[in-house]
PDB file of N, CA and C in Angstrom:
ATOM      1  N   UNK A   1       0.841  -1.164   0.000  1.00  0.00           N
ATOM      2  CA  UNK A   1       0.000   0.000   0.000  1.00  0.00           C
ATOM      3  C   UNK A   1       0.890   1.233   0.000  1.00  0.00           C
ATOM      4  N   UNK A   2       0.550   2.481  -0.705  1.00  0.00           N
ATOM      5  CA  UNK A   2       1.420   3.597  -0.892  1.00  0.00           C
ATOM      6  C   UNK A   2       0.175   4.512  -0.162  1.00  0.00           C
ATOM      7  N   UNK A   3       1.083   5.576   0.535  1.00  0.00           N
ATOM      8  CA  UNK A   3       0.089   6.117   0.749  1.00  0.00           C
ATOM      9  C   UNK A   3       0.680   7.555   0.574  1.00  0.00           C
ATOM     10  N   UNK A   4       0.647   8.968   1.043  1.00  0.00           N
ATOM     11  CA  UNK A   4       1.706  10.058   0.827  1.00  0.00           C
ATOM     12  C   UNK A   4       2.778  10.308   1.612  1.00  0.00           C
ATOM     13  N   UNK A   5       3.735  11.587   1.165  1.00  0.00           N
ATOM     14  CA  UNK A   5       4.829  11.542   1.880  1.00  0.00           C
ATOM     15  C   UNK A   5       5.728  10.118   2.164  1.00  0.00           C
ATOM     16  N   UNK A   6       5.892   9.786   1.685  1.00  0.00           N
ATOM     17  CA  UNK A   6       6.760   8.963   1.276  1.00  0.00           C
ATOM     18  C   UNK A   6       6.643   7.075   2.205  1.00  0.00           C
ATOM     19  N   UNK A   7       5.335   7.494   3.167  1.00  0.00           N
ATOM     20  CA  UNK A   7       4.796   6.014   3.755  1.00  0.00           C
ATOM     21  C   UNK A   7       4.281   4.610   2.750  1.00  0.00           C
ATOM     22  N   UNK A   8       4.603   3.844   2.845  1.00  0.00           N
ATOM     23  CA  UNK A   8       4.436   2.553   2.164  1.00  0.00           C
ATOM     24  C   UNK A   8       4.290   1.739   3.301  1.00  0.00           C
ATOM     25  N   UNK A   9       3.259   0.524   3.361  1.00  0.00           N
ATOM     26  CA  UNK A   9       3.162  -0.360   4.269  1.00  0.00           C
ATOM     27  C   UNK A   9       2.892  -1.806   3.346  1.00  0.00           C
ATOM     28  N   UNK A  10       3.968  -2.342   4.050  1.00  0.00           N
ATOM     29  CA  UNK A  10       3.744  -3.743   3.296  1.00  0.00           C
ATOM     30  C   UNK A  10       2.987  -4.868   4.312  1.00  0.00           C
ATOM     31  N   UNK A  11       1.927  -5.655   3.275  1.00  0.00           N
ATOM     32  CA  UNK A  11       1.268  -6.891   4.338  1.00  0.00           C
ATOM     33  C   UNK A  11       1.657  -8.161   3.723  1.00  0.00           C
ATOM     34  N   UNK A  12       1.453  -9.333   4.665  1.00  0.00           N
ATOM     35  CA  UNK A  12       1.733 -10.589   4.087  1.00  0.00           C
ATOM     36  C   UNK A  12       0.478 -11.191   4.431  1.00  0.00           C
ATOM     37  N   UNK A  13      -0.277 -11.722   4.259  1.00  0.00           N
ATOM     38  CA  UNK A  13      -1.471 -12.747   4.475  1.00  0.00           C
ATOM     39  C   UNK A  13      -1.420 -14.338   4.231  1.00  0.00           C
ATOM     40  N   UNK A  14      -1.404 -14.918   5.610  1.00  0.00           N
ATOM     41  CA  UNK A  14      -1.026 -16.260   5.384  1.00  0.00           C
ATOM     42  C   UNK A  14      -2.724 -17.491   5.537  1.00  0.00           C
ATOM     43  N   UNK A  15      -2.512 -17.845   4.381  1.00  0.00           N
ATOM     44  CA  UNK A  15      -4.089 -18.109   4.014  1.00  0.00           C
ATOM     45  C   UNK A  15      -4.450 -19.562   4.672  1.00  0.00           C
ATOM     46  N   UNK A  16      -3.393 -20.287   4.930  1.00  0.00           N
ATOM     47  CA  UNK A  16      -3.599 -21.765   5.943  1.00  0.00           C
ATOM     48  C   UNK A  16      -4.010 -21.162   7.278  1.00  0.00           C
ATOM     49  N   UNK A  17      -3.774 -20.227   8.006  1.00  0.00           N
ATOM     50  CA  UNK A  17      -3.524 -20.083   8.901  1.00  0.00           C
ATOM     51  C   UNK A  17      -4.654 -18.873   9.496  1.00  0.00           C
ATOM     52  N   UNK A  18      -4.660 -18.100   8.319  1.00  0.00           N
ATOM     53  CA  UNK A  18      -6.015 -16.817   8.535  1.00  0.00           C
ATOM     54  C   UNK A  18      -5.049 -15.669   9.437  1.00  0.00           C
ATOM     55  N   UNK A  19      -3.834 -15.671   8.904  1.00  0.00           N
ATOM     56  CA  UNK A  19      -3.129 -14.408   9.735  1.00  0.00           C
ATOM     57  C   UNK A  19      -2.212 -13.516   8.694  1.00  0.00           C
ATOM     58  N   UNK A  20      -2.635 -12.645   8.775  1.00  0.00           N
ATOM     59  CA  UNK A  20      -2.018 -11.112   8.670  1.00  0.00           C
ATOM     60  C   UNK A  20      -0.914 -10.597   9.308  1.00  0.00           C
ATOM     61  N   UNK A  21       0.075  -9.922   8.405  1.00  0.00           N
ATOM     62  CA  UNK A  21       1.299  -9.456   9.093  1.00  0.00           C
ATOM     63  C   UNK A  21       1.089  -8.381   8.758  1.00  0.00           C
ATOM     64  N   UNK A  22       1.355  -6.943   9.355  1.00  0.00           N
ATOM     65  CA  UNK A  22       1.076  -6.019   8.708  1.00  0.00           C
ATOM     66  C   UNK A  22       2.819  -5.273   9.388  1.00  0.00           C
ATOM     67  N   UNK A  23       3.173  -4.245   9.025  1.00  0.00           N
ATOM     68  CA  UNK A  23       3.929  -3.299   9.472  1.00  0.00           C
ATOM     69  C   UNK A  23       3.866  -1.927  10.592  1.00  0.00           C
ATOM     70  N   UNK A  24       3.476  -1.328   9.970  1.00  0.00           N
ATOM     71  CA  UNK A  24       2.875   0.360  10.897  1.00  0.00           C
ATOM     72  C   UNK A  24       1.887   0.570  10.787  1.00  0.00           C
ATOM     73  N   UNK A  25       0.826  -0.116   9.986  1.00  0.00           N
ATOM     74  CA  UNK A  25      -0.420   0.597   9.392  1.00  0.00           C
ATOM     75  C   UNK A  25      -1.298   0.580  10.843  1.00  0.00           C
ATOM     76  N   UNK A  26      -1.173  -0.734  12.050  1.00  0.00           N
ATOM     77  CA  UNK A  26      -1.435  -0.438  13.069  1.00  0.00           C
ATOM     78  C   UNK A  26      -0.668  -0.551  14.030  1.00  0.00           C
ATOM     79  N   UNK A  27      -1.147   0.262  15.195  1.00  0.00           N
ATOM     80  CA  UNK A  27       0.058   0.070  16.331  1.00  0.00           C
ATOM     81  C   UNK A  27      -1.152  -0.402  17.570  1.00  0.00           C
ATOM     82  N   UNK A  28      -0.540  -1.424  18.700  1.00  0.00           N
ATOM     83  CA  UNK A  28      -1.157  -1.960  20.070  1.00  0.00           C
ATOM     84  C   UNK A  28      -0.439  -2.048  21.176  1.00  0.00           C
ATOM     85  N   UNK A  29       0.679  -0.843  21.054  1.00  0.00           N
ATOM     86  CA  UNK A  29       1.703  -0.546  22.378  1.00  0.00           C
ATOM     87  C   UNK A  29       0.841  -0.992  23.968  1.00  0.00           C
ATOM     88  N   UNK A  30       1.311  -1.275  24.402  1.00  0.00           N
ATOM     89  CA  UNK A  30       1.111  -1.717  25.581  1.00  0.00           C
ATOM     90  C   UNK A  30       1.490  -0.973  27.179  1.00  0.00           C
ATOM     91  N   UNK A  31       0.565   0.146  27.271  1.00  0.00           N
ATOM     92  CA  UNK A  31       0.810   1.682  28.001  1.00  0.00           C
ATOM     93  C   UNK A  31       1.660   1.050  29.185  1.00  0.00           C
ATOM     94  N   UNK A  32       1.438   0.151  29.688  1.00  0.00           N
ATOM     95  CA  UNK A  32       1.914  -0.034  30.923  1.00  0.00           C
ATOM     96  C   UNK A  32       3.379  -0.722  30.819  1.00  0.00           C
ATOM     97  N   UNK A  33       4.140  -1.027  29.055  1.00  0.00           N
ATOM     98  CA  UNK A  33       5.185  -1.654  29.280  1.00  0.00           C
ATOM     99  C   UNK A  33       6.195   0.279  28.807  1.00  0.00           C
ATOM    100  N   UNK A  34       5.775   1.020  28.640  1.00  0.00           N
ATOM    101  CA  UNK A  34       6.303   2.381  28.053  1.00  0.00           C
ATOM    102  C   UNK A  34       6.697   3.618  29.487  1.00  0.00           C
ATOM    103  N   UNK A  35       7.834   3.516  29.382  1.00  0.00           N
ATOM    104  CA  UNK A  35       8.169   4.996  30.466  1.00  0.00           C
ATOM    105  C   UNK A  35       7.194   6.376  30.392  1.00  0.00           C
ATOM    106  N   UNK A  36       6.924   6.964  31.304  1.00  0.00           N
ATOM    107  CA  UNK A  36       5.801   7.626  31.392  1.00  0.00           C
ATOM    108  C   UNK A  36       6.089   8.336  30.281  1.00  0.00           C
ATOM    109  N   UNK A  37       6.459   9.943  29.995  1.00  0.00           N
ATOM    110  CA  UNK A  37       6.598   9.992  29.006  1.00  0.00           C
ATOM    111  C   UNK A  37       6.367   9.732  27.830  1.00  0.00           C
ATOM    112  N   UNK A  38       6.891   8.562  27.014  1.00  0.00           N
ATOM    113  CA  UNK A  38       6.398   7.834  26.298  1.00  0.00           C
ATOM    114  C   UNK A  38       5.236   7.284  25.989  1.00  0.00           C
ATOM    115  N   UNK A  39       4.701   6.891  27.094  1.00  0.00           N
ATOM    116  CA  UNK A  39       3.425   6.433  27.144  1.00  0.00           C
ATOM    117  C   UNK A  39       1.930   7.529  27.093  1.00  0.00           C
ATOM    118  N   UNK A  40       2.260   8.697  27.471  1.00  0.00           N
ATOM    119  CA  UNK A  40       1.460   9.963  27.263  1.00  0.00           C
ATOM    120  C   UNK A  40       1.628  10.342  25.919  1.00  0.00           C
ATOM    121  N   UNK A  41       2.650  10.537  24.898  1.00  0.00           N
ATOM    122  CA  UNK A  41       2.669  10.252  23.469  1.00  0.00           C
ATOM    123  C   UNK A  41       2.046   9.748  22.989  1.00  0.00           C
ATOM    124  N   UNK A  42       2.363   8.120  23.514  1.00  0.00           N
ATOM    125  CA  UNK A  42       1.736   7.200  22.701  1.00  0.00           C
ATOM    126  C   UNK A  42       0.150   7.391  22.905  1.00  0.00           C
ATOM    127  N   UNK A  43      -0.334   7.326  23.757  1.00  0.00           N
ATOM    128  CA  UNK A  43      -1.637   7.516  24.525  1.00  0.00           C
ATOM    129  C   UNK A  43      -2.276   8.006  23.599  1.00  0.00           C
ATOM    130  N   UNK A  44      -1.618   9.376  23.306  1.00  0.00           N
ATOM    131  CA  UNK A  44      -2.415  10.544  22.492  1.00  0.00           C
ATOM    132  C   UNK A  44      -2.344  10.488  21.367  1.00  0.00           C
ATOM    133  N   UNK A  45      -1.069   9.714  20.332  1.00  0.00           N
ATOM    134  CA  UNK A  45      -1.415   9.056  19.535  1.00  0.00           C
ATOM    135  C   UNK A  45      -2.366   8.369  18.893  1.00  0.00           C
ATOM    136  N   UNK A  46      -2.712   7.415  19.746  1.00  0.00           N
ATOM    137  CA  UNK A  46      -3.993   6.385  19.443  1.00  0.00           C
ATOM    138  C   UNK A  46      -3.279   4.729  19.367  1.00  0.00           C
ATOM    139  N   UNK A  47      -1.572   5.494  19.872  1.00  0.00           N
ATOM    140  CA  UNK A  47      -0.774   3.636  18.915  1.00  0.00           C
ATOM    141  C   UNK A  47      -0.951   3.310  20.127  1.00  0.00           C
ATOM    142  N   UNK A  48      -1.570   3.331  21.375  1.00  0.00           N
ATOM    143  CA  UNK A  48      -2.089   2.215  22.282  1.00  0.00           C
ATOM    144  C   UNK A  48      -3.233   1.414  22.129  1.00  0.00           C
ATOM    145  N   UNK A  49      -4.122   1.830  21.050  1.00  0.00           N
ATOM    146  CA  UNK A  49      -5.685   1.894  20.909  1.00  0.00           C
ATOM    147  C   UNK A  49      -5.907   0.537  19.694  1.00  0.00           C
ATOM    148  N   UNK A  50      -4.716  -0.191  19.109  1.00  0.00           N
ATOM    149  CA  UNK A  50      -4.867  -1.116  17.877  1.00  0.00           C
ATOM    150  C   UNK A  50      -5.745   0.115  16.978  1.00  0.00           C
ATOM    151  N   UNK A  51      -5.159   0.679  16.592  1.00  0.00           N
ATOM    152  CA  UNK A  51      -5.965   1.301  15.670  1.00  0.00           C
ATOM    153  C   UNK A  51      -4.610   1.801  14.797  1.00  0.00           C
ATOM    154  N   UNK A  52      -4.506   2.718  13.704  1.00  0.00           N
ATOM    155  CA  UNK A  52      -3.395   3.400  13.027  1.00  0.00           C
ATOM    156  C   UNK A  52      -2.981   4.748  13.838  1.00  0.00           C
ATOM    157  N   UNK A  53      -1.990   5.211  14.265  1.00  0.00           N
ATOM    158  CA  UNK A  53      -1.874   6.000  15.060  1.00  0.00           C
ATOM    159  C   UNK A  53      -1.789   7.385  14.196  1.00  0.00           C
ATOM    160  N   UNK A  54      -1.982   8.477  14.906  1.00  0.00           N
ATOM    161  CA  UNK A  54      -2.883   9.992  14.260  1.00  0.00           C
ATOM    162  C   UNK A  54      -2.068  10.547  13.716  1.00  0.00           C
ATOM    163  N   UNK A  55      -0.529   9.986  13.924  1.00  0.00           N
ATOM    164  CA  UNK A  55       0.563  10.978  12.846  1.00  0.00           C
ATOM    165  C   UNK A  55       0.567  10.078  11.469  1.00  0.00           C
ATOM    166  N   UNK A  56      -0.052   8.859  11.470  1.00  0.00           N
ATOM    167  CA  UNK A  56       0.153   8.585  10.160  1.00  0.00           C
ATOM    168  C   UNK A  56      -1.141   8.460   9.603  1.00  0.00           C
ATOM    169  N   UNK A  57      -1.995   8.819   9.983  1.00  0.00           N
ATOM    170  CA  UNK A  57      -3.422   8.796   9.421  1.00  0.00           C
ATOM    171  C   UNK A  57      -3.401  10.067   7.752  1.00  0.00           C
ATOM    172  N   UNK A  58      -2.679  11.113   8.090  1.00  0.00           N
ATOM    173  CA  UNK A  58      -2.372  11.769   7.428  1.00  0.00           C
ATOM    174  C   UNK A  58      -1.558  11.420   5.929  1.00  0.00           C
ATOM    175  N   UNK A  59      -0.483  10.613   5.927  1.00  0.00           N
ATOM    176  CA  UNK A  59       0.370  10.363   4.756  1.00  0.00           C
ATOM    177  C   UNK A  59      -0.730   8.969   4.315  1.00  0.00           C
ATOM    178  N   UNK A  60      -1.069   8.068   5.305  1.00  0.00           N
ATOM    179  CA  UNK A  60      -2.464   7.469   4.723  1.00  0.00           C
ATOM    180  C   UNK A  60      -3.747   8.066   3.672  1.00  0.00           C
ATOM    181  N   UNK A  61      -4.006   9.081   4.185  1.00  0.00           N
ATOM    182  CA  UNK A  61      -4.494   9.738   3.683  1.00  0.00           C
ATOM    183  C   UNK A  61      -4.816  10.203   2.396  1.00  0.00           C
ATOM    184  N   UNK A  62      -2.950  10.932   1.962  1.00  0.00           N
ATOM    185  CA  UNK A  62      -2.627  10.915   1.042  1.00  0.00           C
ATOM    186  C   UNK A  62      -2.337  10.320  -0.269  1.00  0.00           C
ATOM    187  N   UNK A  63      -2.440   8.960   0.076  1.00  0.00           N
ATOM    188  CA  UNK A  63      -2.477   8.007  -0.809  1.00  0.00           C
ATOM    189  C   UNK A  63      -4.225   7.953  -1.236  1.00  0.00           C
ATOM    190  N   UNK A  64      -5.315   8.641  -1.305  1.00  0.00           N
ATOM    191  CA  UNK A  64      -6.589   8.782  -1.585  1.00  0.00           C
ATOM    192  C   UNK A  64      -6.900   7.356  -2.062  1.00  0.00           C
ATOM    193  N   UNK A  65      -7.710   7.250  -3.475  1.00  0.00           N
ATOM    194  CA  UNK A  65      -8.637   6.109  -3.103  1.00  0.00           C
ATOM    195  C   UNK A  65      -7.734   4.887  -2.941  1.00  0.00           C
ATOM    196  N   UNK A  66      -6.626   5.148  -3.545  1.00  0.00           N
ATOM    197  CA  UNK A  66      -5.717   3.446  -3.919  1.00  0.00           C
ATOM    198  C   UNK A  66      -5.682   3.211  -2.549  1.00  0.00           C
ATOM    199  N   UNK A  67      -5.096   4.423  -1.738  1.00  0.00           N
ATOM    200  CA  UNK A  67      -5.075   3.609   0.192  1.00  0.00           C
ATOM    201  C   UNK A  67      -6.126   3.108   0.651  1.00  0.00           C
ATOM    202  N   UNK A  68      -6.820   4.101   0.276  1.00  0.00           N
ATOM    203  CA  UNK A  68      -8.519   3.738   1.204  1.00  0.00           C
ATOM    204  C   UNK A  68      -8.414   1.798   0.323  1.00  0.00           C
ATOM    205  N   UNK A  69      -8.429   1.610  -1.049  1.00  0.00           N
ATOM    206  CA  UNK A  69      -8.795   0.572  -1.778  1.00  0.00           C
ATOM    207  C   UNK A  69      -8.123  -0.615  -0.936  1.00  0.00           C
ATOM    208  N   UNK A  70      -6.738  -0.259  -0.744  1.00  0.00           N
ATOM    209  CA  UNK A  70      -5.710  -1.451  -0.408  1.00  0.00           C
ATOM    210  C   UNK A  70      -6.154  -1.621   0.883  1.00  0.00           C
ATOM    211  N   UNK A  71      -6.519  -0.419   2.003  1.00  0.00           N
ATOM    212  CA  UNK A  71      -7.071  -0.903   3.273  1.00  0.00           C
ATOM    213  C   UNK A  71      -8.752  -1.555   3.716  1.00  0.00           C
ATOM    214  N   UNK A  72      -9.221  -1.667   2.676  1.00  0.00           N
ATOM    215  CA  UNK A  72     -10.505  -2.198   2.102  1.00  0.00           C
ATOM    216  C   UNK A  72     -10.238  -3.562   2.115  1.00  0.00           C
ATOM    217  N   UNK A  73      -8.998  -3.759   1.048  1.00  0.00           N
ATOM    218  CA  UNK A  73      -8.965  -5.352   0.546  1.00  0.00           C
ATOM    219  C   UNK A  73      -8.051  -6.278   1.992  1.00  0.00           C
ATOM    220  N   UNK A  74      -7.452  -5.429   2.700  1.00  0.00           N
ATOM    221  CA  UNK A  74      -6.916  -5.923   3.854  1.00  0.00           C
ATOM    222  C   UNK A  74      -8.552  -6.714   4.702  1.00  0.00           C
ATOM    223  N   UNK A  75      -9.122  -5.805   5.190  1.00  0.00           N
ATOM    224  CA  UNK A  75      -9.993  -5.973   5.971  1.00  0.00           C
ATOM    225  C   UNK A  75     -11.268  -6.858   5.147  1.00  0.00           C
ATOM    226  N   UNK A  76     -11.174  -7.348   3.590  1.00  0.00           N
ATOM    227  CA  UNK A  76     -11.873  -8.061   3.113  1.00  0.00           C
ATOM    228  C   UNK A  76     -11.285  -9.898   2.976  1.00  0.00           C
ATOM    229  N   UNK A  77      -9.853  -9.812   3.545  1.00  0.00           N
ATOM    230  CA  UNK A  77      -9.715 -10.859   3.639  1.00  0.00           C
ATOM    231  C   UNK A  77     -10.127 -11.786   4.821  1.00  0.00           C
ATOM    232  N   UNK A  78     -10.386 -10.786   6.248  1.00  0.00           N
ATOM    233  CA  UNK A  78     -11.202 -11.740   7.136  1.00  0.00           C
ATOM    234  C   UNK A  78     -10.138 -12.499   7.495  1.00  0.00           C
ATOM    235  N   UNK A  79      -8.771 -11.924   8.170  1.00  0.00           N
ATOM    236  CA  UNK A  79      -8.069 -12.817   8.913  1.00  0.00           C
ATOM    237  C   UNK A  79      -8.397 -13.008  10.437  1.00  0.00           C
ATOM    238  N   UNK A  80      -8.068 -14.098  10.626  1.00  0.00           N
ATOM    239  CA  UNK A  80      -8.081 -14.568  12.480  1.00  0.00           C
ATOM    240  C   UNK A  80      -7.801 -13.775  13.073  1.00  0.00           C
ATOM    241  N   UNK A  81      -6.173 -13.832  12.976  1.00  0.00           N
ATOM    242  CA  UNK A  81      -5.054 -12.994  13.678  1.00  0.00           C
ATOM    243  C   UNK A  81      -4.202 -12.144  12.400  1.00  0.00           C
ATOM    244  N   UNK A  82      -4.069 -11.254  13.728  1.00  0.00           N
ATOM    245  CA  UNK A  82      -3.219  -9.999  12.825  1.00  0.00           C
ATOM    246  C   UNK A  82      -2.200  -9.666  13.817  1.00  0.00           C
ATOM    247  N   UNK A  83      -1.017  -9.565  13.300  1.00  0.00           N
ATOM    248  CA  UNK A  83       0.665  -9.735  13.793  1.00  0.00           C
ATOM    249  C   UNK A  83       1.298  -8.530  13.119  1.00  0.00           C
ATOM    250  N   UNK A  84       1.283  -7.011  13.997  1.00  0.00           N
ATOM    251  CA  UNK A  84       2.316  -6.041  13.499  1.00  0.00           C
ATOM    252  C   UNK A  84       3.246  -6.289  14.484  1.00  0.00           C
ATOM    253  N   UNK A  85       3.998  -4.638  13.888  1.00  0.00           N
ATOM    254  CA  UNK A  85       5.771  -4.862  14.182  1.00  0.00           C
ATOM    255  C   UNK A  85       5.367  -3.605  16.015  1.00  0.00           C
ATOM    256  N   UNK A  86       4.658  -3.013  16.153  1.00  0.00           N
ATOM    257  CA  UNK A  86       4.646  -2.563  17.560  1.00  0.00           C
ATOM    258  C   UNK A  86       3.217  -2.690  18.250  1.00  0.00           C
ATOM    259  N   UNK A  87       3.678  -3.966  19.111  1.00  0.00           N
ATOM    260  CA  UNK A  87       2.328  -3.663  20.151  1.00  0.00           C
ATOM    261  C   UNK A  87       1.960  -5.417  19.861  1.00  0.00           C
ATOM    262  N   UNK A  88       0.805  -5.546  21.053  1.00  0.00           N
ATOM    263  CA  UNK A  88       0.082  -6.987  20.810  1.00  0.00           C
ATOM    264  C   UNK A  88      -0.685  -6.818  19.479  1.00  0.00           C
ATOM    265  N   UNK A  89      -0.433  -8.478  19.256  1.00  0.00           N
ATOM    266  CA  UNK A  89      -1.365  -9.072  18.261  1.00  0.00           C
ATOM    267  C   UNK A  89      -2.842  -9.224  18.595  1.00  0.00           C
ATOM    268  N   UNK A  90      -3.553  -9.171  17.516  1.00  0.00           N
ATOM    269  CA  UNK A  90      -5.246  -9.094  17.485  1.00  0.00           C
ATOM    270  C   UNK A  90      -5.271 -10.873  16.968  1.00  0.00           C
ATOM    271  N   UNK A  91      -5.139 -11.476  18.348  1.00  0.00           N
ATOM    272  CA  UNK A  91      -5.234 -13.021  18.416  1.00  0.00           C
ATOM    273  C   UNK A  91      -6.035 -13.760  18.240  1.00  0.00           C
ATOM    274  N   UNK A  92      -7.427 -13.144  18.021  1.00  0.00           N
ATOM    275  CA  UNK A  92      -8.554 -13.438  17.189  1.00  0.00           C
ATOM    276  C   UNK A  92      -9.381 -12.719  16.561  1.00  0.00           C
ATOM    277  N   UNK A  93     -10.458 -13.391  16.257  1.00  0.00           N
ATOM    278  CA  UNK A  93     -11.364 -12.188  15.704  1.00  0.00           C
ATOM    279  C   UNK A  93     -11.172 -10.976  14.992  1.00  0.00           C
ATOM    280  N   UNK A  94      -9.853 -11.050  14.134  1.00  0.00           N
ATOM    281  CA  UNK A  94      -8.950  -9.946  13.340  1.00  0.00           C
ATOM    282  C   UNK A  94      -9.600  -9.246  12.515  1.00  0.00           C
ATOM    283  N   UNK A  95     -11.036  -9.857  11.791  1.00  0.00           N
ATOM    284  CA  UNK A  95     -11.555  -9.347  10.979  1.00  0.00           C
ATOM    285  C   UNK A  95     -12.619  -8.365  11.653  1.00  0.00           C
ATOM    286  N   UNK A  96     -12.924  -8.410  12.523  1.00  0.00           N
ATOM    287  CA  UNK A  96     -14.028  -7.441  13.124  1.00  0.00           C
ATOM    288  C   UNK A  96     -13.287  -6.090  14.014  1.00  0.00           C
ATOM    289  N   UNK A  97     -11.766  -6.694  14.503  1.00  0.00           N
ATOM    290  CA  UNK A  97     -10.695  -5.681  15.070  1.00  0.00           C
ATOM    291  C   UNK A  97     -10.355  -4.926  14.029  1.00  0.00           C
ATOM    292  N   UNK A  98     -10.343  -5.652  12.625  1.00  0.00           N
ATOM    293  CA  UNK A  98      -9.789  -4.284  11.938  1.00  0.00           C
ATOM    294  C   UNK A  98     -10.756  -3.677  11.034  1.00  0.00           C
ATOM    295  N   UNK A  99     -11.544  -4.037  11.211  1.00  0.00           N
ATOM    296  CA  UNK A  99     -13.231  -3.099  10.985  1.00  0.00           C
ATOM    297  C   UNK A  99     -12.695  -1.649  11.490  1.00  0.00           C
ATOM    298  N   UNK A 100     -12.834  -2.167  13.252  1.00  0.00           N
ATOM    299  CA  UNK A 100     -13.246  -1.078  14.452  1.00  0.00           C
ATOM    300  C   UNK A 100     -11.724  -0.467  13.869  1.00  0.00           C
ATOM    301  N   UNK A 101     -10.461  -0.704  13.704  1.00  0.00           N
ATOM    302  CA  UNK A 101      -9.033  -0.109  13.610  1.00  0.00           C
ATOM    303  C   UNK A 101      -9.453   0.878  12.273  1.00  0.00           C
ATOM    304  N   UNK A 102      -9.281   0.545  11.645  1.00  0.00           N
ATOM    305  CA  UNK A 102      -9.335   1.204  10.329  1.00  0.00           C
ATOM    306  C   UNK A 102     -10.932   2.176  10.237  1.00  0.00           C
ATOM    307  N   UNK A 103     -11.537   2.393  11.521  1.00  0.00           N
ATOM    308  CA  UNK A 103     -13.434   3.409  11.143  1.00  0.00           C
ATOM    309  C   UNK A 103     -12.687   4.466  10.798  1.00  0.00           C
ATOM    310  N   UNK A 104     -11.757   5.475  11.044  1.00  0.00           N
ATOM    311  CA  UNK A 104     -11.025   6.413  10.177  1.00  0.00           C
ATOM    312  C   UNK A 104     -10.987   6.828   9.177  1.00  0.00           C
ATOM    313  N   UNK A 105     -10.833   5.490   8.330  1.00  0.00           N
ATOM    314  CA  UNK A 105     -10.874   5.463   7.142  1.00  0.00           C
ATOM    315  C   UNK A 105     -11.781   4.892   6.014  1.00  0.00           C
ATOM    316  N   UNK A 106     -12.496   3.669   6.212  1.00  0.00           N
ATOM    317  CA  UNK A 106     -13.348   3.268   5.406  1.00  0.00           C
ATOM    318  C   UNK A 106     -15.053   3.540   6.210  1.00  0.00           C
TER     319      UNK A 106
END
């Protein structure tokens, strides 16, 4: 997925298995493993919330319909689990978590 300013997020979808790898597109930091500080960032972010966090909602954005399209076809594959690179995994029910993650946008 391309989106603006120079963000690209790559996914892998593993179809035996019903799991999703995604990169940044979401974040599920875990407030209580983050130094305070940090964790008031993140907070306000939203990258505690499994959702896409609010500084990149923007270069998302920018990528108009092709992003909106590619984050469409993510959430039309109906994975189990979904496995990014910061924060817990959405260990089940992935397809209805990234409904609620992605209301932002679609």
């Amino acid at each position: 997925m391309q989106g603006g300013a120079g963000f690209n997020e790559v996914w892998f979808f593993h179809r035996q298995t019903k799991t999703l790898v995604l990169v940044d597109l979401i974040e599920n930091l875990d407030p209580e493993k983050l130094p305070p500080i940090t964790r008031l960032m993140m907070q306000a972010s939203a990258a505690t919330r499994g959702t896409t966090a609010r500084y990149l909602r923007l270069p998302v954005r920018l990528g108009g319909a092709d992003a909106k399209k590619a984050v469409q076809a993510i959430v039309a594959l109906e994975p189990d689990r979904v496995i990014f690179a910061h924060g817990r995994p959405f260990d089940s029910d992935g397809a209805a978590r990234l409904k609620r993650a992605f209301e932002w946008l679609i």
